[in-house]
PDB file of N, CA and C in Angstrom:
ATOM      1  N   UNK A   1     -24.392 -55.232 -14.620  1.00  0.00           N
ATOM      2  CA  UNK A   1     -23.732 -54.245 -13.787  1.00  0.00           C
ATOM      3  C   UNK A   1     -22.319 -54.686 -13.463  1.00  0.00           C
ATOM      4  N   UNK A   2     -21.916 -55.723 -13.275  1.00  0.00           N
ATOM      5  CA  UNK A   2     -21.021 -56.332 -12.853  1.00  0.00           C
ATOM      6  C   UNK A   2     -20.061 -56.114 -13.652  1.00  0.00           C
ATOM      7  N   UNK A   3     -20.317 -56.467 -15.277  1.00  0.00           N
ATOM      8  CA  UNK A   3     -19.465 -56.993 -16.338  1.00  0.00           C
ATOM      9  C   UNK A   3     -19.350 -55.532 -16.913  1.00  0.00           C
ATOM     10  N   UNK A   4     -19.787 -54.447 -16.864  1.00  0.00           N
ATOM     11  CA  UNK A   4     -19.595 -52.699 -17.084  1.00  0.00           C
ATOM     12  C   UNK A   4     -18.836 -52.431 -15.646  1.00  0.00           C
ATOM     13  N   UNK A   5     -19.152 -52.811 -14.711  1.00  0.00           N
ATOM     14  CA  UNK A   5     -17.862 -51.944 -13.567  1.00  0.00           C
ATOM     15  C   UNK A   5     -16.539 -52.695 -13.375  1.00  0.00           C
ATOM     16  N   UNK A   6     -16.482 -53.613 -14.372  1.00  0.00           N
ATOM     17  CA  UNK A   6     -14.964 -54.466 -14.560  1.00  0.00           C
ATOM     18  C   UNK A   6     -14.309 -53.875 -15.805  1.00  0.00           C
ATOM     19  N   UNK A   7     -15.280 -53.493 -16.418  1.00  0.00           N
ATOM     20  CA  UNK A   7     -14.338 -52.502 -17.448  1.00  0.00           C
ATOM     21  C   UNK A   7     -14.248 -51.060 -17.440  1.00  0.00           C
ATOM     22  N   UNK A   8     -15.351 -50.884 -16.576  1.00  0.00           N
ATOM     23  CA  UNK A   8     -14.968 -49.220 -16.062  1.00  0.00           C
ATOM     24  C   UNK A   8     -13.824 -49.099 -15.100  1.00  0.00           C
ATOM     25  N   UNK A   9     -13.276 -50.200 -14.139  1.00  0.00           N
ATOM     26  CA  UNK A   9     -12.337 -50.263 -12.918  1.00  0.00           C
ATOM     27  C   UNK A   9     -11.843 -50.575 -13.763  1.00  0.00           C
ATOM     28  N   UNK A  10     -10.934 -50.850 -15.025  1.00  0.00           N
ATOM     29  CA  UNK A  10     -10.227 -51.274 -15.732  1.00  0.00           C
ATOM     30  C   UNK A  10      -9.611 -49.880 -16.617  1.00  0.00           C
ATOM     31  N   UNK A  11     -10.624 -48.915 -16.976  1.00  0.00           N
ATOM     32  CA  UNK A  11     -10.309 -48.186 -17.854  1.00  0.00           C
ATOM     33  C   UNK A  11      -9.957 -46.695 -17.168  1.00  0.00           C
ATOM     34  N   UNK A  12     -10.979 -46.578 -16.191  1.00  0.00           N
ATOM     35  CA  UNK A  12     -11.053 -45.515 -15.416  1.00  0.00           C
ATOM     36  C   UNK A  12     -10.862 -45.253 -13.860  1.00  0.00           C
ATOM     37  N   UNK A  13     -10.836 -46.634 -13.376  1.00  0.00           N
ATOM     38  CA  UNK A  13      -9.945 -46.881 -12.041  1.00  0.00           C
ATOM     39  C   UNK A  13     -11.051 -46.529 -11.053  1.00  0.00           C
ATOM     40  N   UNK A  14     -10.789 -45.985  -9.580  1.00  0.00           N
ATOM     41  CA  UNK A  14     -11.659 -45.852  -8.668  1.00  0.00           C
ATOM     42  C   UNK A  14     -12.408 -44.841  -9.267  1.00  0.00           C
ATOM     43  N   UNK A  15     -12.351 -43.777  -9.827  1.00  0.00           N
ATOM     44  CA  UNK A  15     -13.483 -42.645  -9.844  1.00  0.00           C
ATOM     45  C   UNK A  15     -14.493 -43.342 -10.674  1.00  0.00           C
ATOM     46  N   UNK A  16     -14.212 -43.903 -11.910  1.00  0.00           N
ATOM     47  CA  UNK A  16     -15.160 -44.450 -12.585  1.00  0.00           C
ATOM     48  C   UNK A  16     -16.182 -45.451 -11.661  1.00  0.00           C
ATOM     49  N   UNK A  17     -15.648 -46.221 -11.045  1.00  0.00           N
ATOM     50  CA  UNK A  17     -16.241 -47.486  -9.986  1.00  0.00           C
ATOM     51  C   UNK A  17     -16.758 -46.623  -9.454  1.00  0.00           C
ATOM     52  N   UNK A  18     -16.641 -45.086  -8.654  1.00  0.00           N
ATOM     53  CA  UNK A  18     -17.138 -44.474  -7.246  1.00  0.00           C
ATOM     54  C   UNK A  18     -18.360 -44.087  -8.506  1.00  0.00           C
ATOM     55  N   UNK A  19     -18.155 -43.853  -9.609  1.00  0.00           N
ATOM     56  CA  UNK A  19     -19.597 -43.159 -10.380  1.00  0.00           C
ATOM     57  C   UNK A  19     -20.687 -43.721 -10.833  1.00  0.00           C
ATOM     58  N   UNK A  20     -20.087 -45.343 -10.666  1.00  0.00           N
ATOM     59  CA  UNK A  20     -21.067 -46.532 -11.437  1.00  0.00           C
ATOM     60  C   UNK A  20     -21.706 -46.897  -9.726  1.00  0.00           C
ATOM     61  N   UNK A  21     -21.118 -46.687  -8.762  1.00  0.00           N
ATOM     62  CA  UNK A  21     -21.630 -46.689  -7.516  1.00  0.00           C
ATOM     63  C   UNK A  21     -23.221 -46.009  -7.163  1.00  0.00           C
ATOM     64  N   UNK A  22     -22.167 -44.931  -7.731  1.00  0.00           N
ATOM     65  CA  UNK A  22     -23.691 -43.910  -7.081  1.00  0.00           C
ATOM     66  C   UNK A  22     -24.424 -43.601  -7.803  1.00  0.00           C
ATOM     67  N   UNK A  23     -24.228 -43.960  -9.129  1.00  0.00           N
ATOM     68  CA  UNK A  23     -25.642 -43.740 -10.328  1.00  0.00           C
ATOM     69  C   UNK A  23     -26.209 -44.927  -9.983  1.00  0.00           C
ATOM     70  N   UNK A  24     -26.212 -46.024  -9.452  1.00  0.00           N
ATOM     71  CA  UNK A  24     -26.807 -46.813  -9.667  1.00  0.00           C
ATOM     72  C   UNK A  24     -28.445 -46.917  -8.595  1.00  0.00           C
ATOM     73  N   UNK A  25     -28.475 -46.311  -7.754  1.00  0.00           N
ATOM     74  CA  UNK A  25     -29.371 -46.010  -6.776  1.00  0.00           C
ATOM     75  C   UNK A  25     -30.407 -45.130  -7.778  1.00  0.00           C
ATOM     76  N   UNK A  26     -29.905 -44.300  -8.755  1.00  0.00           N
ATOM     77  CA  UNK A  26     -30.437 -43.206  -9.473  1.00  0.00           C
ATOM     78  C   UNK A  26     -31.825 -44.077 -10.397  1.00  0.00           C
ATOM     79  N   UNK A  27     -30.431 -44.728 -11.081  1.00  0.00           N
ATOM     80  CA  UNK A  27     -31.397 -45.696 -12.145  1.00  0.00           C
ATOM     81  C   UNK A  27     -31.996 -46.344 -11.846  1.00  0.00           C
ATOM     82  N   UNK A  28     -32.198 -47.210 -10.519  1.00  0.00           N
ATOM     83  CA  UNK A  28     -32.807 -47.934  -9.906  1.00  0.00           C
ATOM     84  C   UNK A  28     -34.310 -47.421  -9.780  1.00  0.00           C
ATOM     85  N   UNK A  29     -34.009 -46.134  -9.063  1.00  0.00           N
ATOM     86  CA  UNK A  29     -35.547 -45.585  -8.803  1.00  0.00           C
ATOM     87  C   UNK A  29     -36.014 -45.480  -9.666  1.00  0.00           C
ATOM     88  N   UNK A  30     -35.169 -44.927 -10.995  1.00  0.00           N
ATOM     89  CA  UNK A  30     -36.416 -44.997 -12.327  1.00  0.00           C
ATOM     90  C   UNK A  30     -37.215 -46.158 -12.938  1.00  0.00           C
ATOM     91  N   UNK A  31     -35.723 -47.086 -12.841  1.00  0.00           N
ATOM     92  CA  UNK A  31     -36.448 -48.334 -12.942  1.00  0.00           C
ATOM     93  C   UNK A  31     -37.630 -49.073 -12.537  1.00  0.00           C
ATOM     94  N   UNK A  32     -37.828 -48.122 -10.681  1.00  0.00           N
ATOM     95  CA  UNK A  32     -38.886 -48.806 -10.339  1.00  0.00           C
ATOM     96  C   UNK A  32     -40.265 -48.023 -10.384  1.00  0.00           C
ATOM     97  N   UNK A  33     -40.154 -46.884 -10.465  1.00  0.00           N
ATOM     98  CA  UNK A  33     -41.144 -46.195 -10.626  1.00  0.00           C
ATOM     99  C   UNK A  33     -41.465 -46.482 -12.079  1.00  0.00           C
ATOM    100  N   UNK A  34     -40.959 -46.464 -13.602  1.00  0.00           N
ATOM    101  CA  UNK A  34     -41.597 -46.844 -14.200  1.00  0.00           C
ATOM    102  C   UNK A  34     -41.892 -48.682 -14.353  1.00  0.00           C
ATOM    103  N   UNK A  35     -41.219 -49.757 -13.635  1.00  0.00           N
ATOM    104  CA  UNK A  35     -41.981 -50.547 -13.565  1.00  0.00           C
ATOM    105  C   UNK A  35     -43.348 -50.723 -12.722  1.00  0.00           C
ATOM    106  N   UNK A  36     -43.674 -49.939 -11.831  1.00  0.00           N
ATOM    107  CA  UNK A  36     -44.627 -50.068 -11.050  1.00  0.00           C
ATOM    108  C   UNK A  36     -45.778 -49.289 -11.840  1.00  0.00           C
ATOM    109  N   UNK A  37     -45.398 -48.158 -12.310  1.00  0.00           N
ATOM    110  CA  UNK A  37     -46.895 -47.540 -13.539  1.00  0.00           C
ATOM    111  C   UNK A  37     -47.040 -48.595 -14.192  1.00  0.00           C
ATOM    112  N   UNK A  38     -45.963 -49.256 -15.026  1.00  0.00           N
ATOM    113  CA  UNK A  38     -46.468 -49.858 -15.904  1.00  0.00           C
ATOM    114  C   UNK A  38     -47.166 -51.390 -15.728  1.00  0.00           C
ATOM    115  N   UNK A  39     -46.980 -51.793 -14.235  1.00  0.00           N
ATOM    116  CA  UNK A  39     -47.423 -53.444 -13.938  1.00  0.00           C
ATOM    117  C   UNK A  39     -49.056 -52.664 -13.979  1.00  0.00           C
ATOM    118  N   UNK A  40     -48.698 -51.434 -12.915  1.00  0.00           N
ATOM    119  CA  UNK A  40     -50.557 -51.191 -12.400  1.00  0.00           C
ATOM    120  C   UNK A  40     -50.818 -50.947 -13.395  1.00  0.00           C
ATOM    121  N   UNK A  41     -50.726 -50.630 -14.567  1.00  0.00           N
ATOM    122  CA  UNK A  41     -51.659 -50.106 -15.460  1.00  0.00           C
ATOM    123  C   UNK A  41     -51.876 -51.507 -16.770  1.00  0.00           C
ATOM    124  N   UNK A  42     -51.195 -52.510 -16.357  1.00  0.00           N
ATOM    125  CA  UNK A  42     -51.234 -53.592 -16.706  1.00  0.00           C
ATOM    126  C   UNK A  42     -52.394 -54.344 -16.141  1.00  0.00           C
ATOM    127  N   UNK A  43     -52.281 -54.608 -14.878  1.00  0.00           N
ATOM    128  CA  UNK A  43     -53.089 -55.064 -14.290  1.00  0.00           C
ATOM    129  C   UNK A  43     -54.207 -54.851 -14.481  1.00  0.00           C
ATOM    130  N   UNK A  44     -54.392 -52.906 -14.151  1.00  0.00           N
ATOM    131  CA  UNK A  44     -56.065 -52.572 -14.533  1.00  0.00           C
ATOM    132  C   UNK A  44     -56.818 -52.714 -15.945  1.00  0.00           C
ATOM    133  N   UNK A  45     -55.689 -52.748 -16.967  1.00  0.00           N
ATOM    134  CA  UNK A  45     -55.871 -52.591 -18.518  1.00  0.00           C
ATOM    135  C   UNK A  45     -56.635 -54.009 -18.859  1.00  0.00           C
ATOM    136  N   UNK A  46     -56.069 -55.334 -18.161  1.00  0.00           N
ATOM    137  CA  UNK A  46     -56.230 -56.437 -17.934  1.00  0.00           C
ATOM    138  C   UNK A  46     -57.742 -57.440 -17.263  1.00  0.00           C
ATOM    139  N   UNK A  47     -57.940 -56.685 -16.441  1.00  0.00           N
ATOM    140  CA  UNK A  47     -59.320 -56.320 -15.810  1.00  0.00           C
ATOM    141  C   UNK A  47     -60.643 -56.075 -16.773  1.00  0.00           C
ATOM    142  N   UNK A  48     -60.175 -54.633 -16.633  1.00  0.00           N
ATOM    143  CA  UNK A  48     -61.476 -54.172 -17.292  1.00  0.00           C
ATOM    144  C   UNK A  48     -61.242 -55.053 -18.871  1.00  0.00           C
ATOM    145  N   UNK A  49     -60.483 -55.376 -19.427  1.00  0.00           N
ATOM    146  CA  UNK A  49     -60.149 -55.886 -20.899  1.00  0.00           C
ATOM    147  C   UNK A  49     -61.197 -57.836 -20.669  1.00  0.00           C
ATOM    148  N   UNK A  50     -61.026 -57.734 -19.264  1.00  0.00           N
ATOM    149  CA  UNK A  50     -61.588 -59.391 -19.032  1.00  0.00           C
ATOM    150  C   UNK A  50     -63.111 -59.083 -19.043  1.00  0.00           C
ATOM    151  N   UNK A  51     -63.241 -57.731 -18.388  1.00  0.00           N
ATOM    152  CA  UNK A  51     -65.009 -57.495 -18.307  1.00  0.00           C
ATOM    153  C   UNK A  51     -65.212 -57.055 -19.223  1.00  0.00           C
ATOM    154  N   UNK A  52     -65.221 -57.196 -20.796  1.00  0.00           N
ATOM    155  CA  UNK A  52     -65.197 -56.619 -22.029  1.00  0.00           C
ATOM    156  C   UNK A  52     -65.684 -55.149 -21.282  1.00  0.00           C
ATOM    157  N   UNK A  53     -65.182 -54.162 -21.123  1.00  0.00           N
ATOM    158  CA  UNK A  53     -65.145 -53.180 -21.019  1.00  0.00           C
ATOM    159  C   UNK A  53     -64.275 -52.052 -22.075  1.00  0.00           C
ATOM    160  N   UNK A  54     -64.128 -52.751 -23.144  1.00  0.00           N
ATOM    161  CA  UNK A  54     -63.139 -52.213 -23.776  1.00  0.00           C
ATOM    162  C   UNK A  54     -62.783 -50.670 -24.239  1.00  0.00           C
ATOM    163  N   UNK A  55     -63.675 -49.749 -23.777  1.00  0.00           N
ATOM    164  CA  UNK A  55     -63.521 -48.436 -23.985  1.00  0.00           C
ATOM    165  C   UNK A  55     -62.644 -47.499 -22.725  1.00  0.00           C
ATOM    166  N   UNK A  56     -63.168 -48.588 -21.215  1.00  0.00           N
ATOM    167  CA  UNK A  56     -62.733 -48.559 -20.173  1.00  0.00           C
ATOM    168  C   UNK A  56     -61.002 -48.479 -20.506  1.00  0.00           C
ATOM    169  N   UNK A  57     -60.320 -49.796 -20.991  1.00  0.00           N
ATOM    170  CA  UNK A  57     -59.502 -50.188 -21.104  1.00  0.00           C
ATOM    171  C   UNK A  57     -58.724 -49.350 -21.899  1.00  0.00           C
ATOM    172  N   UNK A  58     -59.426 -49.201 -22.913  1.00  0.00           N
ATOM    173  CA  UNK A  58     -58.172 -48.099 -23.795  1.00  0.00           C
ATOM    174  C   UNK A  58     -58.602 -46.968 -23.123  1.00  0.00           C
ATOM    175  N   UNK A  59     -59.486 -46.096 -22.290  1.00  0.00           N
ATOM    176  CA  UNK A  59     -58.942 -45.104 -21.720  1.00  0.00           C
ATOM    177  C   UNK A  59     -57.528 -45.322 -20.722  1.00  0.00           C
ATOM    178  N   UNK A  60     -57.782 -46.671 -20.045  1.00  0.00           N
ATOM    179  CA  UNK A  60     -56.483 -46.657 -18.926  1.00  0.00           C
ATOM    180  C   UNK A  60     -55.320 -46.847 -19.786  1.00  0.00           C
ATOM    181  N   UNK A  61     -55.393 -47.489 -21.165  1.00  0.00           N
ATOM    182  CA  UNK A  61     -54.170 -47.515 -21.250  1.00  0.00           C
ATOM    183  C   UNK A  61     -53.536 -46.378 -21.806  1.00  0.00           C
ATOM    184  N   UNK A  62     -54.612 -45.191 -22.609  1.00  0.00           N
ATOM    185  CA  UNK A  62     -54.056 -43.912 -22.791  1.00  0.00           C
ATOM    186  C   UNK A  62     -53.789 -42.885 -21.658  1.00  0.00           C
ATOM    187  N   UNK A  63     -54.454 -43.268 -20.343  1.00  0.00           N
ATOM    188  CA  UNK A  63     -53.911 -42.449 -19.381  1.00  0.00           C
ATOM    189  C   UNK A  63     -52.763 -42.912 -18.836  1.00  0.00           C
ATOM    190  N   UNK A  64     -52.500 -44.744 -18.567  1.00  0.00           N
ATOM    191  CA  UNK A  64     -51.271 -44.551 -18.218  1.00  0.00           C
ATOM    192  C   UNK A  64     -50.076 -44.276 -19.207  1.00  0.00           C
ATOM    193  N   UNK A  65     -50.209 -44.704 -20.305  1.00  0.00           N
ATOM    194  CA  UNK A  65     -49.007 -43.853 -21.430  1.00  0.00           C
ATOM    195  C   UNK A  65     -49.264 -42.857 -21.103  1.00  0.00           C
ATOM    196  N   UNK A  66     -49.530 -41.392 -20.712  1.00  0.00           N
ATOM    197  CA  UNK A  66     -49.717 -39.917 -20.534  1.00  0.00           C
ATOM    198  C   UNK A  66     -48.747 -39.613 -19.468  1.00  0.00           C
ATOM    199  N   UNK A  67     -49.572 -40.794 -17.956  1.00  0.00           N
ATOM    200  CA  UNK A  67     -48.773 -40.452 -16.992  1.00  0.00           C
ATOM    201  C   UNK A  67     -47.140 -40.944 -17.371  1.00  0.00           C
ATOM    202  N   UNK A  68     -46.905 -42.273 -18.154  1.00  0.00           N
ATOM    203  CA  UNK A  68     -45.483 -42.658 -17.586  1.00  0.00           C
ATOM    204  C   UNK A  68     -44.690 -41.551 -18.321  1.00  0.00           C
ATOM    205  N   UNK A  69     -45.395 -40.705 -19.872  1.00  0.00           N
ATOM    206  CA  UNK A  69     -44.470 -39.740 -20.170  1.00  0.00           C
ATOM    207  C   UNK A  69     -44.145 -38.982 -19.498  1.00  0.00           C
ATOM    208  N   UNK A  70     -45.270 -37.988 -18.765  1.00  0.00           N
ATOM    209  CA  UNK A  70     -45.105 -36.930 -17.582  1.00  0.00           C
ATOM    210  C   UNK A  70     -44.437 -37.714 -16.606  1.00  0.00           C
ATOM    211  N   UNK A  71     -44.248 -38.634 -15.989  1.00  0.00           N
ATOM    212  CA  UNK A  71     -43.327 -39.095 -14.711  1.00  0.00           C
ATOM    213  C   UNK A  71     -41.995 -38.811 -15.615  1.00  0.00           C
ATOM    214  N   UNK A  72     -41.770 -39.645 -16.563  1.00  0.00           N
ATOM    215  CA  UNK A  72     -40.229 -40.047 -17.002  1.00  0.00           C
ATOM    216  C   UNK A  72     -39.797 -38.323 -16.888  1.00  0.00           C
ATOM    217  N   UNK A  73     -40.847 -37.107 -17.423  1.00  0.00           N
ATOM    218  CA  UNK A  73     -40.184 -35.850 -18.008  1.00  0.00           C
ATOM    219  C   UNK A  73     -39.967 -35.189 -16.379  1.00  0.00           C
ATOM    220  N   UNK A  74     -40.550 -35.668 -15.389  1.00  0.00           N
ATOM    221  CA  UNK A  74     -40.380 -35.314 -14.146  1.00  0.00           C
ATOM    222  C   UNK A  74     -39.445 -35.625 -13.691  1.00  0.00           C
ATOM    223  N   UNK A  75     -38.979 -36.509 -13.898  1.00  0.00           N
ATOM    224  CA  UNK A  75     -37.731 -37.442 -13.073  1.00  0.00           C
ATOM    225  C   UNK A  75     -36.344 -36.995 -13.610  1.00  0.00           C
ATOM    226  N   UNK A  76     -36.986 -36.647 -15.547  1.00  0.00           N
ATOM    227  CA  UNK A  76     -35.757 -36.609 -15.824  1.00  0.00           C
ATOM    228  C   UNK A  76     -35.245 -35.208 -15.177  1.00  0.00           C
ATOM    229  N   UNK A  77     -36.051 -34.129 -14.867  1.00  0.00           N
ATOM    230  CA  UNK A  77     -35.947 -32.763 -14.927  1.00  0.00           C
ATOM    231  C   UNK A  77     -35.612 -32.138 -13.541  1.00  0.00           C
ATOM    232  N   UNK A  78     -35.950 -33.117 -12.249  1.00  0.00           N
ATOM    233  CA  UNK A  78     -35.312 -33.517 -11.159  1.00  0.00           C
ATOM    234  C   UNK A  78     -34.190 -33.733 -11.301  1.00  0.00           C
ATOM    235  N   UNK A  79     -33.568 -34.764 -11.718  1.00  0.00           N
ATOM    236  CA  UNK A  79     -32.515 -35.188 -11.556  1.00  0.00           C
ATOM    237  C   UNK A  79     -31.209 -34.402 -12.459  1.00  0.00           C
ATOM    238  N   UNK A  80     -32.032 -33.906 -13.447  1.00  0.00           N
ATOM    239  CA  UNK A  80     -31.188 -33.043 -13.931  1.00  0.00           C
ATOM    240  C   UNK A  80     -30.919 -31.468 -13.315  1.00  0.00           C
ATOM    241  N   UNK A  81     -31.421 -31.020 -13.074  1.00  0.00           N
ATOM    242  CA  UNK A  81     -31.499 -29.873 -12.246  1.00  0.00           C
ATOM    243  C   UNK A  81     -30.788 -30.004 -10.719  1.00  0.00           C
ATOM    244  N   UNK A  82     -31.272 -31.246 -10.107  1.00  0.00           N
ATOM    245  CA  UNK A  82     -30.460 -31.361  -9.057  1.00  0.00           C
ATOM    246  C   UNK A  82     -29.332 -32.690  -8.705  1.00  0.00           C
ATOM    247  N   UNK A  83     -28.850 -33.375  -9.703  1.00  0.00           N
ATOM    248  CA  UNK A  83     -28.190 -34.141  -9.576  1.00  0.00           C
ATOM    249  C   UNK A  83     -26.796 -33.974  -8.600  1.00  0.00           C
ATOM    250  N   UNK A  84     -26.253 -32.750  -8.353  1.00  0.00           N
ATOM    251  CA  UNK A  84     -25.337 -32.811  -7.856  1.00  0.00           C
ATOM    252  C   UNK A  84     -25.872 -32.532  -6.089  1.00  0.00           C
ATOM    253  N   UNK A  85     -26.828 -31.725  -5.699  1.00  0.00           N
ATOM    254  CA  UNK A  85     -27.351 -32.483  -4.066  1.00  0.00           C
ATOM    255  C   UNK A  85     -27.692 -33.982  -3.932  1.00  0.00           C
ATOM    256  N   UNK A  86     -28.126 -34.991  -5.044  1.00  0.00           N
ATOM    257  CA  UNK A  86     -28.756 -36.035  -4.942  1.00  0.00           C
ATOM    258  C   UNK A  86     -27.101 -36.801  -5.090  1.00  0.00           C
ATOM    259  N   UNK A  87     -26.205 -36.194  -5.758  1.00  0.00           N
ATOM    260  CA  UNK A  87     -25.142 -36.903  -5.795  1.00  0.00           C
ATOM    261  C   UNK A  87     -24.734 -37.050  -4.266  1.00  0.00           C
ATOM    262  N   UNK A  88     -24.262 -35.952  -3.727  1.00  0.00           N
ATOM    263  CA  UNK A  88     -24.215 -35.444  -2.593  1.00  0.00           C
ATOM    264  C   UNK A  88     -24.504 -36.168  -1.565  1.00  0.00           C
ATOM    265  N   UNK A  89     -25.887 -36.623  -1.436  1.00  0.00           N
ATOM    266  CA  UNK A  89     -26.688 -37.041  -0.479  1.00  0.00           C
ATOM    267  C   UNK A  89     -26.256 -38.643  -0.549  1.00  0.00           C
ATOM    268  N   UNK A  90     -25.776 -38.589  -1.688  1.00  0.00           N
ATOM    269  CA  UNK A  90     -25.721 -40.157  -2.145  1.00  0.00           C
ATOM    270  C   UNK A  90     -23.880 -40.902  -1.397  1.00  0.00           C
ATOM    271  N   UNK A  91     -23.436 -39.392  -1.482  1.00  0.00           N
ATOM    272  CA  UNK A  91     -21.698 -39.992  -0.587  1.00  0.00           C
ATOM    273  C   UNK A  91     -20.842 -39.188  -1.699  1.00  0.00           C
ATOM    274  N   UNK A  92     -21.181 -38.532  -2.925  1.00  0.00           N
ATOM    275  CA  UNK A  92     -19.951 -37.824  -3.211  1.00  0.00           C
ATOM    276  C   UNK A  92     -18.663 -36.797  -3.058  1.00  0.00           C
ATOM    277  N   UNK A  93     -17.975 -36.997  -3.098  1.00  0.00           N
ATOM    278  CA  UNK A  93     -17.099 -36.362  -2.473  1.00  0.00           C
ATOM    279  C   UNK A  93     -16.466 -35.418  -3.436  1.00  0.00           C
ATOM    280  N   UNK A  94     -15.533 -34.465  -3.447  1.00  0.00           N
ATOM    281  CA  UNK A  94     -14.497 -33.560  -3.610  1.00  0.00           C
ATOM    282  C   UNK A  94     -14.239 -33.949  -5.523  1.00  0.00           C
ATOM    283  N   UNK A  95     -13.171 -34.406  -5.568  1.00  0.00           N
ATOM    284  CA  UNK A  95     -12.662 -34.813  -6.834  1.00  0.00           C
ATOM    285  C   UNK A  95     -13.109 -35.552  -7.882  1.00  0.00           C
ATOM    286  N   UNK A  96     -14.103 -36.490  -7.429  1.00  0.00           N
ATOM    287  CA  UNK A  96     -14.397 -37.523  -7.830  1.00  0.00           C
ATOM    288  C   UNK A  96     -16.404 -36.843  -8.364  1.00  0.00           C
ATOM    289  N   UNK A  97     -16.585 -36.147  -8.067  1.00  0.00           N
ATOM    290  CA  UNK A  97     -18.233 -35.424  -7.648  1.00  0.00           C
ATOM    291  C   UNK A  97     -18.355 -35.126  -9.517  1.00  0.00           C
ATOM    292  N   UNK A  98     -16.972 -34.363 -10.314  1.00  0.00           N
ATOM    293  CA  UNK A  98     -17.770 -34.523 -11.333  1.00  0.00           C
ATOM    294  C   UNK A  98     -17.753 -35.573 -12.296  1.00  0.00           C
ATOM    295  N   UNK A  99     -16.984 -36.576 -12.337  1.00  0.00           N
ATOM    296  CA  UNK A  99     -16.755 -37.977 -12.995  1.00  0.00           C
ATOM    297  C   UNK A  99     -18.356 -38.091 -12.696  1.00  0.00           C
ATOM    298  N   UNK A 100     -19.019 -38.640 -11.342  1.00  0.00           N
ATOM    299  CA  UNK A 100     -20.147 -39.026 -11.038  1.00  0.00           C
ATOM    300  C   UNK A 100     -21.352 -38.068 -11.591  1.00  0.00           C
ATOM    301  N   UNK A 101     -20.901 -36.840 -11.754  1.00  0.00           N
ATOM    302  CA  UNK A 101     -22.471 -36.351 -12.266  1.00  0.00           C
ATOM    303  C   UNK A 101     -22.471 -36.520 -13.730  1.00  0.00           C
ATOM    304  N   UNK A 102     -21.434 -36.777 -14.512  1.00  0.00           N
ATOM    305  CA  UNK A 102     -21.389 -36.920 -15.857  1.00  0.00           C
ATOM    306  C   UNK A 102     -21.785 -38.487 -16.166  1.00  0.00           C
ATOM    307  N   UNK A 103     -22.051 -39.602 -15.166  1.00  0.00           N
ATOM    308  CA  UNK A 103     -22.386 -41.195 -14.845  1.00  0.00           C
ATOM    309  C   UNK A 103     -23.598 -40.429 -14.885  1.00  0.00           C
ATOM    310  N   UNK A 104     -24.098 -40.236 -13.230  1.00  0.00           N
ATOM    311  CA  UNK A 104     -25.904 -39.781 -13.607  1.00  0.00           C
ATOM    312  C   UNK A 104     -26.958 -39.242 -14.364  1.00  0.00           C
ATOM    313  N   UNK A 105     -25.958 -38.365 -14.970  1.00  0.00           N
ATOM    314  CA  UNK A 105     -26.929 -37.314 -15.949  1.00  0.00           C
ATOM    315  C   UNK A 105     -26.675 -38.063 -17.447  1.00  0.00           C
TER     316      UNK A 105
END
């Protein structure tokens, strides 16, 4: 993050920096929502895989691949649809609002 907003403040000055700002809260949440499907469904896959349960196991791991597609197509379809209130909410301002939705989306 660091070594991309030294060359974005380099190339594109404050608006670029104000856009790498506020996408970054964005990506974050995705980041964590799909790391958290994917630890739990690690975990449980892991489990039942120790209690030879193995039919158990590949059901969880085909349900959680199902869910993380449907989350990712949720999130993406949120954020696309409303990126500019979430920008908003996030501190964007006036001039700078569409540099940042063209960062988020």
């Amino acid at each position: 993050m660091t070594n991309y907003g030294f060359f974005v403040g380099q190339s594109l000055g404050d608006i670029g920096l104000a856009a790498i700002t506020l996408g970054y809260p964005v990506a974050a949440l995705v980041g964590a929502v799909g790391t958290g499907l994917g630890l739990a469904a690690a975990i449980r896959y892991t489990i039942l895989n120790s209690q030879t349960q193995t039919q158990k196991a590949q059901e969880c791991f085909s349900a959680a691949s199902l869910l993380m597609l449907l989350m990712s197509a949720v999130l993406t379809a949120l954020l696309f649809f409303f990126a500019e209130p979430i920008l908003r909410l996030l501190g964007a301002r006036d001039e700078s609002s569409a540099a940042k939705r063209k960062k988020a989306v």
